[in-house]
N, C-alpha and C. Protein backbone atom coordinates (compact mmCIF):
# COMPACT_ATOMS: atom_id res chain seq x y z
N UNK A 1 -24.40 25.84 -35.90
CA UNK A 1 -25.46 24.88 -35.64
C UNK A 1 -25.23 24.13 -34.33
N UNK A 2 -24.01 24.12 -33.87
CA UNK A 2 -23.62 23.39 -32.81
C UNK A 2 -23.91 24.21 -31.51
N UNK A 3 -24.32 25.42 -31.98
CA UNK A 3 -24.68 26.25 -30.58
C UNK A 3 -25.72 26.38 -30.72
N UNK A 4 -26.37 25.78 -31.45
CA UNK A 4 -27.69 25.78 -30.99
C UNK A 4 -28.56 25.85 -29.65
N UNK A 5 -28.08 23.92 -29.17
CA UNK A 5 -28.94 24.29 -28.02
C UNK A 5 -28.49 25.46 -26.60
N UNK A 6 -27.35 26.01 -26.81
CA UNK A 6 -27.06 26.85 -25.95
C UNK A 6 -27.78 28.24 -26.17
N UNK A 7 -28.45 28.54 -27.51
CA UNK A 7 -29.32 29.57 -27.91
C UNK A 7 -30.69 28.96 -27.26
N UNK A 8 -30.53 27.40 -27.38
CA UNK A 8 -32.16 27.45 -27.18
C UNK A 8 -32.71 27.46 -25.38
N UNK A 9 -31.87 26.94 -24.88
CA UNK A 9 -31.96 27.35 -23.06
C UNK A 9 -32.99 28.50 -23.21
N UNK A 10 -32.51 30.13 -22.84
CA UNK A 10 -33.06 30.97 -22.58
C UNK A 10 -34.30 31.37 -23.60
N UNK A 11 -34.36 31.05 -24.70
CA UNK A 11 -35.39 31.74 -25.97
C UNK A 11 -36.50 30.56 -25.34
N UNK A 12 -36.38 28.75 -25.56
CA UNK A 12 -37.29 28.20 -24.64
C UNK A 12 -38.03 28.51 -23.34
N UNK A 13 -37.12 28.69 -22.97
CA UNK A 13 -37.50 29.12 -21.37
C UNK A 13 -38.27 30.64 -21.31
N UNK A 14 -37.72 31.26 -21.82
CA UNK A 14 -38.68 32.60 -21.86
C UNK A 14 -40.03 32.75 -21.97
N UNK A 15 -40.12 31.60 -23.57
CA UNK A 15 -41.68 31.23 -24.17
C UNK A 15 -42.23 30.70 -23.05
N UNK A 16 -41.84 29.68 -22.26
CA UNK A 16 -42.54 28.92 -20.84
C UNK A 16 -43.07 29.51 -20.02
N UNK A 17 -41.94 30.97 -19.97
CA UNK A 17 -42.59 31.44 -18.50
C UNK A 17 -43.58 32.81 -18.96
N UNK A 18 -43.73 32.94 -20.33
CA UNK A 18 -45.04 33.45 -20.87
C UNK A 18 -45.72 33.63 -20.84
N UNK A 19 -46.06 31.84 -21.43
CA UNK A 19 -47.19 31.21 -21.33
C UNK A 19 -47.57 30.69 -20.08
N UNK A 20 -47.42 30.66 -19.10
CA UNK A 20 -47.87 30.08 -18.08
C UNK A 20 -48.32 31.13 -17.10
N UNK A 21 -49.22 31.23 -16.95
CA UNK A 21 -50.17 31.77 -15.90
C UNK A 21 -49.38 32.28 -14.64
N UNK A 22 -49.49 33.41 -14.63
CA UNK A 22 -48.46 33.92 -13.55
C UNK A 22 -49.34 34.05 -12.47
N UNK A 23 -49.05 33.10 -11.33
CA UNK A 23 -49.12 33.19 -9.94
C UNK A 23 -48.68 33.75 -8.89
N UNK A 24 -49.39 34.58 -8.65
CA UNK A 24 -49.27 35.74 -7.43
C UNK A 24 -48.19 35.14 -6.33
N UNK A 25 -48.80 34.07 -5.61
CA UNK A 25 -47.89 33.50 -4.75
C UNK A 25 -48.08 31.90 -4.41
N UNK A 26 -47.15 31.10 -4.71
CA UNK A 26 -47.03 29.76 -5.09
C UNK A 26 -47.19 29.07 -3.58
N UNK A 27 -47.08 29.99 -1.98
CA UNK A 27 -47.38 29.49 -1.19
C UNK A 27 -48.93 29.22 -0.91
N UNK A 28 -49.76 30.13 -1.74
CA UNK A 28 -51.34 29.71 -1.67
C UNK A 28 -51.28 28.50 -3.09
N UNK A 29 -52.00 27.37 -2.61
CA UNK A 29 -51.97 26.40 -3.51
C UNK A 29 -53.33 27.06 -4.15
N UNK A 30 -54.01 27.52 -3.77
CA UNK A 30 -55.44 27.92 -4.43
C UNK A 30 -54.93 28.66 -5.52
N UNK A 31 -54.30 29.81 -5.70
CA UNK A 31 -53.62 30.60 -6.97
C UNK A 31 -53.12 29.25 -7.75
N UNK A 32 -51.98 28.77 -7.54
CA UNK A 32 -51.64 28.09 -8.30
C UNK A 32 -52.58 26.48 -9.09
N UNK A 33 -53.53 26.60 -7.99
CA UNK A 33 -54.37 25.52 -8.93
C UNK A 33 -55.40 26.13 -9.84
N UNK A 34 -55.64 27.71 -9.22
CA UNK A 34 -56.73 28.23 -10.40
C UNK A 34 -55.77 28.85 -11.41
N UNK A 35 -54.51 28.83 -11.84
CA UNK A 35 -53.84 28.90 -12.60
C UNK A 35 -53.54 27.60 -13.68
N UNK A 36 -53.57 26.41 -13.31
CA UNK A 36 -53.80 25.31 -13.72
C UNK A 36 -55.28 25.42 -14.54
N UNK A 37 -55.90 25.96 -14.10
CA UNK A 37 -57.09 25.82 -14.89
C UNK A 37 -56.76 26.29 -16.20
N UNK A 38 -56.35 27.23 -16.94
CA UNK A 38 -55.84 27.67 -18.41
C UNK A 38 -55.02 26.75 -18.53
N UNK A 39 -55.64 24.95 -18.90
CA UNK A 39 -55.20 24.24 -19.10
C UNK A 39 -53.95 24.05 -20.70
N UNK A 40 -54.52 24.63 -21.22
CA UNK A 40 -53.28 24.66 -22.27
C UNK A 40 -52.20 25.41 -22.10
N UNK A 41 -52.45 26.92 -21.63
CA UNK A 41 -51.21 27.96 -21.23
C UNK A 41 -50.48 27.23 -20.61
N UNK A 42 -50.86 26.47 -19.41
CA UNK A 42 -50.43 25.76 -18.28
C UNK A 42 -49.58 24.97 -18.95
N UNK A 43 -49.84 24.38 -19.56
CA UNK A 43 -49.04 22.39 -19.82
C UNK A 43 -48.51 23.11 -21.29
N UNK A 44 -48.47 23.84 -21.93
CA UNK A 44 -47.55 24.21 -23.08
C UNK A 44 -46.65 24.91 -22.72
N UNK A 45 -46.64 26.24 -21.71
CA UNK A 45 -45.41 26.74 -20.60
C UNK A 45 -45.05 26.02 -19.92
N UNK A 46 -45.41 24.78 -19.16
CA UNK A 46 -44.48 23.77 -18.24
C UNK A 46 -43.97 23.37 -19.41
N UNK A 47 -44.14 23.01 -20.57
CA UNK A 47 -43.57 21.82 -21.62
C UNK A 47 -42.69 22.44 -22.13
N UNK A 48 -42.75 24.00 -22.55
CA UNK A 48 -41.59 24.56 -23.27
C UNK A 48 -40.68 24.80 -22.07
N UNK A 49 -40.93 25.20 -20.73
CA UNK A 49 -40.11 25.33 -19.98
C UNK A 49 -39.05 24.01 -19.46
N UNK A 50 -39.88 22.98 -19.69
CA UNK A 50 -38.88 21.67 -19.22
C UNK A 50 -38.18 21.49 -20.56
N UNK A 51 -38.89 22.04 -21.78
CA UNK A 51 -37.39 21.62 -22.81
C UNK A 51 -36.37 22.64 -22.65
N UNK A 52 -36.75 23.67 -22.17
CA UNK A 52 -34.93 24.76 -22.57
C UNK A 52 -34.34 23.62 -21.20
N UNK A 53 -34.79 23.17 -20.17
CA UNK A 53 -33.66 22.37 -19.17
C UNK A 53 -33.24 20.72 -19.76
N UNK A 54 -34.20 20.72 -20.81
CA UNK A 54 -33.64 19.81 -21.64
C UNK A 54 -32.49 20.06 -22.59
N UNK A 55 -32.52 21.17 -22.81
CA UNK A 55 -31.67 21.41 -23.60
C UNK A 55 -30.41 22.18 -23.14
N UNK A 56 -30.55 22.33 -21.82
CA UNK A 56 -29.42 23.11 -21.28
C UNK A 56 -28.48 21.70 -20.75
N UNK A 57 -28.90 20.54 -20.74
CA UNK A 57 -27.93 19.20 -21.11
C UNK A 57 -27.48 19.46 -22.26
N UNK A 58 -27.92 19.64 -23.29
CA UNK A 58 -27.00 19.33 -24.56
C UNK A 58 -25.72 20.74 -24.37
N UNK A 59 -26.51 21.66 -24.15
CA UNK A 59 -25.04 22.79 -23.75
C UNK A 59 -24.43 22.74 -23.11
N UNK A 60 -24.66 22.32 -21.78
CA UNK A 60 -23.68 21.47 -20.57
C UNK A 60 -22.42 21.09 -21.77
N UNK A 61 -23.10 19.89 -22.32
CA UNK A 61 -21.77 19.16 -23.18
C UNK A 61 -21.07 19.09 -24.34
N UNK A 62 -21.92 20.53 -25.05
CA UNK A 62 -21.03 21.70 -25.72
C UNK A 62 -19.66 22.32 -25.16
N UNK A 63 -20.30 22.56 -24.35
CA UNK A 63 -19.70 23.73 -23.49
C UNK A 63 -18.36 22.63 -22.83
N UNK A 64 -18.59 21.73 -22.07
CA UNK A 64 -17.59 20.68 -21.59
C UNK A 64 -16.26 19.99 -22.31
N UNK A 65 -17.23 19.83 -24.12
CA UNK A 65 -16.88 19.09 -24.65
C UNK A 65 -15.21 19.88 -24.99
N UNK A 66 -16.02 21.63 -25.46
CA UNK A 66 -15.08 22.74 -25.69
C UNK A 66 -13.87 22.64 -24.70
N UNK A 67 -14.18 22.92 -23.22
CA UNK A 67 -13.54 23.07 -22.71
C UNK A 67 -12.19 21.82 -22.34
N UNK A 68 -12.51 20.47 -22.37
CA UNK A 68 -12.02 19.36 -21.78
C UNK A 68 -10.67 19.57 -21.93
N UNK A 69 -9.99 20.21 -22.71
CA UNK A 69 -8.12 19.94 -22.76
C UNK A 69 -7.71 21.35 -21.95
N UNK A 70 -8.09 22.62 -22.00
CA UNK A 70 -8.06 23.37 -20.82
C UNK A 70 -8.51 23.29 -19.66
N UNK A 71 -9.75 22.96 -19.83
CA UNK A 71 -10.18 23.10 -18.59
C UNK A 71 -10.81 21.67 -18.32
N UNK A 72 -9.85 20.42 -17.30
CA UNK A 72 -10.38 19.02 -17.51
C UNK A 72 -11.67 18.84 -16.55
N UNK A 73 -11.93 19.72 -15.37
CA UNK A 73 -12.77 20.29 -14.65
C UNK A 73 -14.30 20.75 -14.77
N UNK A 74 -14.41 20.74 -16.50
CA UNK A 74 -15.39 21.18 -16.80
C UNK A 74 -16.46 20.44 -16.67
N UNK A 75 -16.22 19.03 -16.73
CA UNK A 75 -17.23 17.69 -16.94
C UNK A 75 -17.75 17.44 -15.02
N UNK A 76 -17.03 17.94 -14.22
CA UNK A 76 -17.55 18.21 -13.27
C UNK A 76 -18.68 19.14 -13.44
N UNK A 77 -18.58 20.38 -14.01
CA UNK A 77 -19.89 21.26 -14.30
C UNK A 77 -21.44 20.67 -14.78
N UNK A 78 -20.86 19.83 -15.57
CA UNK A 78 -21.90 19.38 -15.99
C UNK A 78 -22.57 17.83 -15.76
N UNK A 79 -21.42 17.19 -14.62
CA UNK A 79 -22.29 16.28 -14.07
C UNK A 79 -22.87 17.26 -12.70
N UNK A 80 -23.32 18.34 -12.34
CA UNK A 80 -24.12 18.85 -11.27
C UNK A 80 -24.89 19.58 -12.68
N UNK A 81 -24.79 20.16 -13.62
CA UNK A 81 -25.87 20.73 -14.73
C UNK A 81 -27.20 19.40 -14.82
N UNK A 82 -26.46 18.08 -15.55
CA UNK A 82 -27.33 17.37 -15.99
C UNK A 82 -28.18 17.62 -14.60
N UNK A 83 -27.98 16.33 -13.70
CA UNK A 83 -29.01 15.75 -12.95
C UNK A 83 -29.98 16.97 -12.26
N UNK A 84 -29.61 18.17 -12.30
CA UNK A 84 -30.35 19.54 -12.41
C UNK A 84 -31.22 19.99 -12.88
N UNK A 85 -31.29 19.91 -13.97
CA UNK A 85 -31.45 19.44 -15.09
C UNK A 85 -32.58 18.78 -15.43
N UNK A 86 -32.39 17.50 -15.10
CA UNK A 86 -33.10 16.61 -15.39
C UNK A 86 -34.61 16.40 -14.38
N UNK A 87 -33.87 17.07 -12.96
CA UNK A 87 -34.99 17.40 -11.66
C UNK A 87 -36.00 18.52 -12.60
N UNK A 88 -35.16 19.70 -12.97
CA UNK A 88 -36.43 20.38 -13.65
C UNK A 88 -37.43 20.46 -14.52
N UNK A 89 -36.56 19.10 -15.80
CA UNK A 89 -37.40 18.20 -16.34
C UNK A 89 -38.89 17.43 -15.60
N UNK A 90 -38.35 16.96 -14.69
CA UNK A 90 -39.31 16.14 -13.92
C UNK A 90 -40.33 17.16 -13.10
N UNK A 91 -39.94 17.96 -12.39
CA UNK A 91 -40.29 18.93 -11.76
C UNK A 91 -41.55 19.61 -12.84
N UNK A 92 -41.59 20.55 -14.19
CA UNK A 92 -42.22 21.09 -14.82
C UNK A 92 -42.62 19.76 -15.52
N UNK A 93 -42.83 19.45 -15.81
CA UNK A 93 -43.25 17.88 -16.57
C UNK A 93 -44.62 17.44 -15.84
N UNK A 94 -43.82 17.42 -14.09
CA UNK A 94 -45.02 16.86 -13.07
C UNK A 94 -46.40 18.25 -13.08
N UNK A 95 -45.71 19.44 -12.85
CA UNK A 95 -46.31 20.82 -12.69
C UNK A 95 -47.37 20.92 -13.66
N UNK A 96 -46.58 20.72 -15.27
CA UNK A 96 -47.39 20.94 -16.13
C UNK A 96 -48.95 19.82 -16.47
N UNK A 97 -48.81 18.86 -16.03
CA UNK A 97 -49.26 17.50 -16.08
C UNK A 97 -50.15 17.25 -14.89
N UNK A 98 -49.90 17.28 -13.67
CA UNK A 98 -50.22 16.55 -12.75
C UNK A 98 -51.85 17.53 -12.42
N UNK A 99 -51.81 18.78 -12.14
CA UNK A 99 -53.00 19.19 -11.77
C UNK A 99 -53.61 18.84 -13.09
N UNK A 100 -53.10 19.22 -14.01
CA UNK A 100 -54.64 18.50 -15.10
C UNK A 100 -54.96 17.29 -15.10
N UNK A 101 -54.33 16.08 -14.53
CA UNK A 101 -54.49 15.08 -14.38
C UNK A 101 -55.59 15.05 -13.03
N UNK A 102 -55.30 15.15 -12.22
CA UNK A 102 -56.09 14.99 -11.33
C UNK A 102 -57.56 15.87 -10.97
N UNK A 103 -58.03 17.34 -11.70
CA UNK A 103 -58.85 17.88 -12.43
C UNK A 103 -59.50 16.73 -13.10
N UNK A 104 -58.79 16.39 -14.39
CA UNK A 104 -59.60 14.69 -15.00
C UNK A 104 -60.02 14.42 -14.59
N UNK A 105 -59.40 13.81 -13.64
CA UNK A 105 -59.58 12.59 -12.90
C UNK A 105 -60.92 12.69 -11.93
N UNK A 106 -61.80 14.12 -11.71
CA UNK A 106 -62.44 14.33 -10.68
C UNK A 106 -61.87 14.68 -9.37
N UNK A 107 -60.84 15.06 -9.08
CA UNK A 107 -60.16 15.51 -7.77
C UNK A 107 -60.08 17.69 -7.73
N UNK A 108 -59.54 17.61 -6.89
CA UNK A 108 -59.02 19.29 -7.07
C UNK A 108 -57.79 19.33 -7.20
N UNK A 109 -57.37 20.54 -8.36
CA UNK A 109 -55.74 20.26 -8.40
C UNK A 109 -55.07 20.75 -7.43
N UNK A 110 -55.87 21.31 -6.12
CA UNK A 110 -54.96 21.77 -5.14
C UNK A 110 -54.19 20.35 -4.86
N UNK A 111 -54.89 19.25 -4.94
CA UNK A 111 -54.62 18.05 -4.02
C UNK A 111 -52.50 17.79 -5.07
N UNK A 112 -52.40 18.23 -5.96
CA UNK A 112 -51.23 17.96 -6.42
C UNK A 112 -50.38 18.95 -5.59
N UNK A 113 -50.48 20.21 -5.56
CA UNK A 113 -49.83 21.10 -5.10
C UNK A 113 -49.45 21.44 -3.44
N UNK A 114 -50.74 20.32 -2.66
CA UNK A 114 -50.23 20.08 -1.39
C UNK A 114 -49.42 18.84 -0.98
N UNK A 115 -48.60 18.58 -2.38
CA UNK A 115 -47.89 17.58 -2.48
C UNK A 115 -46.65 17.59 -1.20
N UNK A 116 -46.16 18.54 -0.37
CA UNK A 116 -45.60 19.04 0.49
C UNK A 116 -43.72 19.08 -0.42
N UNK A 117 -42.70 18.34 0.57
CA UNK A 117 -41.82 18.58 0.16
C UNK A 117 -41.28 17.87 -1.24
N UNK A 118 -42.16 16.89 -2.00
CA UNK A 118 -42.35 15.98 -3.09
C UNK A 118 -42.04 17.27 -4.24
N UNK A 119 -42.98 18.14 -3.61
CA UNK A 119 -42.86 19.39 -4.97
C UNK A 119 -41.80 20.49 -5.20
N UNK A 120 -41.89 20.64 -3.46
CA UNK A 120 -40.74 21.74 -3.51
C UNK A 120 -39.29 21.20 -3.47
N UNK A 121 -39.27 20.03 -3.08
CA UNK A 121 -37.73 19.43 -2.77
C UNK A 121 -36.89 19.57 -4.11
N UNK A 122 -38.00 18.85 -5.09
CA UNK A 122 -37.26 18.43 -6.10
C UNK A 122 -37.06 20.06 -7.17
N UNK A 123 -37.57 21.12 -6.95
CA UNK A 123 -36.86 22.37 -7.53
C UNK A 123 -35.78 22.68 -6.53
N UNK A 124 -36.12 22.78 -5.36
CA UNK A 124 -35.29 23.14 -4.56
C UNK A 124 -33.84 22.43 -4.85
N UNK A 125 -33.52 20.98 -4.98
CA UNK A 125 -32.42 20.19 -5.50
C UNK A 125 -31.92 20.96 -6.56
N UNK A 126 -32.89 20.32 -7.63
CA UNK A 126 -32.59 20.78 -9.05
C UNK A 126 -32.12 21.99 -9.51
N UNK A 127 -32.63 23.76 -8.74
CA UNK A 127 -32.22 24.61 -8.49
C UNK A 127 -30.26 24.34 -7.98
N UNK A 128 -30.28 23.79 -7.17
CA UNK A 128 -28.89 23.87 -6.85
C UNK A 128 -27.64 23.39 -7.60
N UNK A 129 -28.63 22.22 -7.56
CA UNK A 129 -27.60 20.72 -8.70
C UNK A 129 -27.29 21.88 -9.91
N UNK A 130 -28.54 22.41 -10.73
CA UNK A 130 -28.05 23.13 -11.86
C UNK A 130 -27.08 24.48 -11.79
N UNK A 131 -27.71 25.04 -10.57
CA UNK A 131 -26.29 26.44 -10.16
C UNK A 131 -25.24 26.21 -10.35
N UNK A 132 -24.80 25.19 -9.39
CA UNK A 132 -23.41 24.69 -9.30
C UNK A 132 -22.94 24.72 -10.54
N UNK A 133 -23.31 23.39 -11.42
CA UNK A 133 -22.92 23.19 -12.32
C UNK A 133 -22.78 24.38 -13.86
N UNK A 134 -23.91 24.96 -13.58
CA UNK A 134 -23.82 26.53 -14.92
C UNK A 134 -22.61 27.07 -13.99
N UNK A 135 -22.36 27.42 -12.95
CA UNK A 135 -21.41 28.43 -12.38
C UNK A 135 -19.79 27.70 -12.54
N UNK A 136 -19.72 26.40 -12.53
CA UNK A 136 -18.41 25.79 -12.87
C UNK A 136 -18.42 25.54 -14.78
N UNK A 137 -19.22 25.85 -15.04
CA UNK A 137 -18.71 25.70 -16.63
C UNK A 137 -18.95 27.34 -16.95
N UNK A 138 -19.00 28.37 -16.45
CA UNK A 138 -19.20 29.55 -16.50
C UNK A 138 -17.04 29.97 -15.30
N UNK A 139 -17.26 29.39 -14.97
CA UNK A 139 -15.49 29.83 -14.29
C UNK A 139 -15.11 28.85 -15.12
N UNK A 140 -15.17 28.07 -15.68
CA UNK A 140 -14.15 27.13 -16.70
C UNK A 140 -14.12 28.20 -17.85
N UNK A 141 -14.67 28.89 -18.41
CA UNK A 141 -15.20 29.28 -19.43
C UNK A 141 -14.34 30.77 -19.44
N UNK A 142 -14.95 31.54 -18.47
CA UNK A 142 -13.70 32.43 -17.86
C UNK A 142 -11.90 32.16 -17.74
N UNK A 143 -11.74 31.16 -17.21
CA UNK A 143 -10.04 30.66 -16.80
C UNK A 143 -10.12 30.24 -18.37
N UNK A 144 -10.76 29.83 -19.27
CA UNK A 144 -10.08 29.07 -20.35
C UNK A 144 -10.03 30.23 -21.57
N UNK A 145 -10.44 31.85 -21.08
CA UNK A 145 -10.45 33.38 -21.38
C UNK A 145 -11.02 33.13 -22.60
N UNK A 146 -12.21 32.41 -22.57
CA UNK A 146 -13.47 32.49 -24.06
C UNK A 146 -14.49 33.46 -23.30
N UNK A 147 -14.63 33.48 -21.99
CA UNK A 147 -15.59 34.36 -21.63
C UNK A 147 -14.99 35.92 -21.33
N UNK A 148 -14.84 37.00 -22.25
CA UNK A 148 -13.84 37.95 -21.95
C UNK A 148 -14.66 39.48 -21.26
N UNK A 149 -13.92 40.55 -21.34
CA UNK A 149 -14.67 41.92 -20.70
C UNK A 149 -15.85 41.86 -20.13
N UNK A 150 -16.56 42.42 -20.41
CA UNK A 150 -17.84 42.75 -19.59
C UNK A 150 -18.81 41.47 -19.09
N UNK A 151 -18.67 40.62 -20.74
CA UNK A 151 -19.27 39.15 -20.47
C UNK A 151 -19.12 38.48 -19.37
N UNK A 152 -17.70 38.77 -19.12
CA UNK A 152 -17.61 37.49 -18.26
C UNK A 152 -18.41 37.80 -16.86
N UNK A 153 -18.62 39.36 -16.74
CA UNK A 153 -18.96 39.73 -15.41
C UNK A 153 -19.94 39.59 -15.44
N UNK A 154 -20.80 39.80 -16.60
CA UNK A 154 -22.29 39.95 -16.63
C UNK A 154 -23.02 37.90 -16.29
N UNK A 155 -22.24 37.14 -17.26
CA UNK A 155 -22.29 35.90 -17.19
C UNK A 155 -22.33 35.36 -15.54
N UNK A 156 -20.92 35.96 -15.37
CA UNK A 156 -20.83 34.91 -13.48
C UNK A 156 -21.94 35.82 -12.87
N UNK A 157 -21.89 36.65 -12.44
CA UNK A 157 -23.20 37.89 -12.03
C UNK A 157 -24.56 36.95 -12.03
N UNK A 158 -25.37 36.55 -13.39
CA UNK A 158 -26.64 36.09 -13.47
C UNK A 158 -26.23 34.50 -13.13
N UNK A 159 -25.13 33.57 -13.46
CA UNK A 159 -25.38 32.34 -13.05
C UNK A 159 -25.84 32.39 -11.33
N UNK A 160 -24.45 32.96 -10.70
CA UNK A 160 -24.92 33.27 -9.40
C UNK A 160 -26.24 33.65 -9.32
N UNK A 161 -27.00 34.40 -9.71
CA UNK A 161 -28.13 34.94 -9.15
C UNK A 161 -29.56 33.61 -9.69
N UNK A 162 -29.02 33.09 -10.74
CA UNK A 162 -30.34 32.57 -11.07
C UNK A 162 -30.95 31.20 -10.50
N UNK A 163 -30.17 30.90 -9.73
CA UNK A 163 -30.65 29.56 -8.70
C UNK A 163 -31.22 30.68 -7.23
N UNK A 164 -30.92 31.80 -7.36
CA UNK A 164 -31.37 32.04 -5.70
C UNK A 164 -32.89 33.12 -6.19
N UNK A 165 -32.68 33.47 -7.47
CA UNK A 165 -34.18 33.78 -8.59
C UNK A 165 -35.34 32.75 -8.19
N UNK A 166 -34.65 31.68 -8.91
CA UNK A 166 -35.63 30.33 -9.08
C UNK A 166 -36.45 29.88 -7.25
N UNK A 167 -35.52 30.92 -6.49
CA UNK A 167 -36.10 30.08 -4.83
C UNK A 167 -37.54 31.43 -4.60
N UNK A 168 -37.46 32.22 -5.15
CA UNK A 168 -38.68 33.12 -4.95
C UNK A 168 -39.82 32.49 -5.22
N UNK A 169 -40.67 32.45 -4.44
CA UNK A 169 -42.18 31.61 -4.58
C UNK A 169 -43.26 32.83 -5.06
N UNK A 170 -42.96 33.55 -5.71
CA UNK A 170 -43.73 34.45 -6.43
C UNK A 170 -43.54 34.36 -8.23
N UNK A 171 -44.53 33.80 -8.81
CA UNK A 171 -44.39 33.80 -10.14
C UNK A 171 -43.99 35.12 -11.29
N UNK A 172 -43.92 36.45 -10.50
CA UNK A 172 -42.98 37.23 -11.46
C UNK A 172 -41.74 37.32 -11.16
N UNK A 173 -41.40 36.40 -10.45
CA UNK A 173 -39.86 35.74 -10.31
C UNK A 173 -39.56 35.61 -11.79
N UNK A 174 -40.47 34.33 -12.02
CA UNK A 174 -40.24 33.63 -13.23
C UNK A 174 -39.60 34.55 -14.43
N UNK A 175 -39.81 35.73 -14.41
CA UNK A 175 -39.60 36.39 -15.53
C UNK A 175 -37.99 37.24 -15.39
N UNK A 176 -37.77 37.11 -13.98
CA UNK A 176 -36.57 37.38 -13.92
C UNK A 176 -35.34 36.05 -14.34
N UNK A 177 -35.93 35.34 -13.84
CA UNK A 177 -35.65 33.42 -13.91
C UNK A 177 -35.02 33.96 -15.62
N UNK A 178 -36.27 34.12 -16.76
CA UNK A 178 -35.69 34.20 -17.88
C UNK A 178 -34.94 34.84 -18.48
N UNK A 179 -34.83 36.41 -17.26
CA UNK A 179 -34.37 37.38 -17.66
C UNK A 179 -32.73 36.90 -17.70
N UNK A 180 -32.50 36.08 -16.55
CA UNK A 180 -31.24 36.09 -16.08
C UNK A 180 -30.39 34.98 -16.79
N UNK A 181 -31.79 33.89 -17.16
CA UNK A 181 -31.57 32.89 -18.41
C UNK A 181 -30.79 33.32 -19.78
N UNK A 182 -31.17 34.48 -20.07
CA UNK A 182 -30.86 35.26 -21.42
C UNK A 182 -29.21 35.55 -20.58
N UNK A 183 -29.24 36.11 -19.87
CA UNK A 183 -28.07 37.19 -19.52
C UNK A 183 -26.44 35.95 -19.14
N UNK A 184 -26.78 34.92 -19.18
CA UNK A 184 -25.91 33.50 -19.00
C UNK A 184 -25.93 32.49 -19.86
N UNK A 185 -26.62 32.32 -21.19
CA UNK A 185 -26.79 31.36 -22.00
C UNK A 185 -26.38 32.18 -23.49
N UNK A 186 -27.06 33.37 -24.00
CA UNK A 186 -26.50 34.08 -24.70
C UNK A 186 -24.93 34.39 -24.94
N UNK A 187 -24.79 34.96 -23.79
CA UNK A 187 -22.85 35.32 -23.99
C UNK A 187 -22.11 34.16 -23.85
N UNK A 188 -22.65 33.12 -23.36
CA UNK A 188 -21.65 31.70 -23.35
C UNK A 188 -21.85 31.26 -24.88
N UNK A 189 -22.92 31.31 -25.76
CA UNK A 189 -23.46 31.05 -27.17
C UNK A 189 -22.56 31.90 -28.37
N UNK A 190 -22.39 33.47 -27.44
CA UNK A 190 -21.54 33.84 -28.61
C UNK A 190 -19.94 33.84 -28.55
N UNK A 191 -19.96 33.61 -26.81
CA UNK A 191 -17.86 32.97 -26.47
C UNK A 191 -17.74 31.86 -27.36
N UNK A 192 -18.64 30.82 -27.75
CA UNK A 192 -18.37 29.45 -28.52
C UNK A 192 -18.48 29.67 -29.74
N UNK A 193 -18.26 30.80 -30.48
CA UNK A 193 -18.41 30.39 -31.67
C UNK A 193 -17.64 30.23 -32.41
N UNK A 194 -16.23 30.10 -32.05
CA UNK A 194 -14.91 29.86 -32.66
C UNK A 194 -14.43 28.41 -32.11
N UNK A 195 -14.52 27.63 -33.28
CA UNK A 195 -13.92 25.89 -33.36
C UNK A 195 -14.91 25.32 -32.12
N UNK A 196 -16.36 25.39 -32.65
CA UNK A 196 -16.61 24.44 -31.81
C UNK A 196 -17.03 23.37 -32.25
C-alpha cells in the first residue's frame, strides 16, 4: 500500500495524456486552443495529468525515505523532484483551466496560450527541476543495488530521456512522456517492495 503512489505516477499520467486532445504542434497556439475546446477531455487530462506529478511527491519521499541510511543523498533527489513537481502541478492546472476560463469569460483561448515565456518557462523549469531529481533518486536507488539487472538500465535509460521527451512541442510526444513514465516509475515500484 505504501507503493502506491509510485504505481500511481505513470497509470495517472497515462489516463491524462489520453484524454487530452492531441495537438499536432503546440507552436501554433490555434491547434492548441481548438483543442481546448473538448472542454472536458481538456480539463479532466490536464487534472489527471497534474495528479500523477502530484503524486510523484509522495514517491519522491517513499523512495528517499527508503533510501536515507544508504543513500543520505537521496533527499537531495527529491528536493529538485518536489518543486518540479509542483511547476507541473501549476503548469497543467493553469493549461487545463485557463483557456476555459477565458473562452467563459468571452475572450479567445489563444489569448492564454500566447502567454509567451509565462507558459513555456514554467514546463521548461519544472521539466528539469523534476529530471534531476527522478535521475538522483534513480542512481541512489541503483548504488543502494534495489535497482538490479536489466531494471536498472532500463530505469536510468527513460529517467534520462523523459525530461528531454517532455521538451518536444508536438503532442504525440505526450505519449511517449507516458511511455517512458511507465518504463521509470514501475521498476522503481517493484525494487520497493521489500521493507518499505
Amino acid at each position: 500500500m505504501k507503493r502506491l503512489p509510485i504505481f500511481a505516477v505513470p497509470v495517472l499520467l497515462a489516463l491524462g495524456v489520453l484524454l487530452i486532445p492531441v495537438v499536432d504542434d503546440y507552436a501554433d497556439h490555434g491547434l492548441a486552443a481548438a483543442a481546448s475546446l473538448e472542454s472536458t477531455r481538456w480539463f479532466v487530462g490536464h487534472l489527471l495529468s497534474a495528479m500523477a506529478f502530484g503524486s510523484a511527491i509522495l514517491a519522491g519521499g517513499i523512495i528517499a525515505l527508503r533510501l536515507q541510511r544508504s543513500e543520505p543523498l537521496s533527499w537531495l533527489g527529491l528536493a529538485f523532484l518536489a518543486p518540479g513537481a509542483v511547476l507541473h502541478v501549476v503548469g497543467l492546472g493553469a493549461d487545463g483551466i485557463a483557456p476555459l476560463a477565458v473562452r467563459t469569460g468571452g475572450g479567445l483561448p489563444d489569448a492564454y496560450f500566447d502567454g509567451g515565456f509565462w507558459v513555456t518557462g514554467v514546463f521548461i523549469s519544472g521539466a528539469a527541476l523534476f529530471g534531476v531529481g527522478v535521475l538522483l533518486l534513480v542512481l541512489g536507488l541503483m548504488r543502494a543495488d534495489l535497482l538490479k539487472g536489466g531494471a536498472r538500465y532500463l530505469t536510468f535509460a527513460a529517467a534520462l530521456a523523459f525530461p528531454a521527451a517532455e521538451a518536444v512541442p508536438y503532442g504525440w510526444a505526450l505519449f511517449l512522456v507516458a511511455c517512458l513514465a511507465f518504463c521509470v516509475w514501475i521498476p522503481i515500484g517493484l525494487a520497493m517492495r521489500e521493507g518499505v
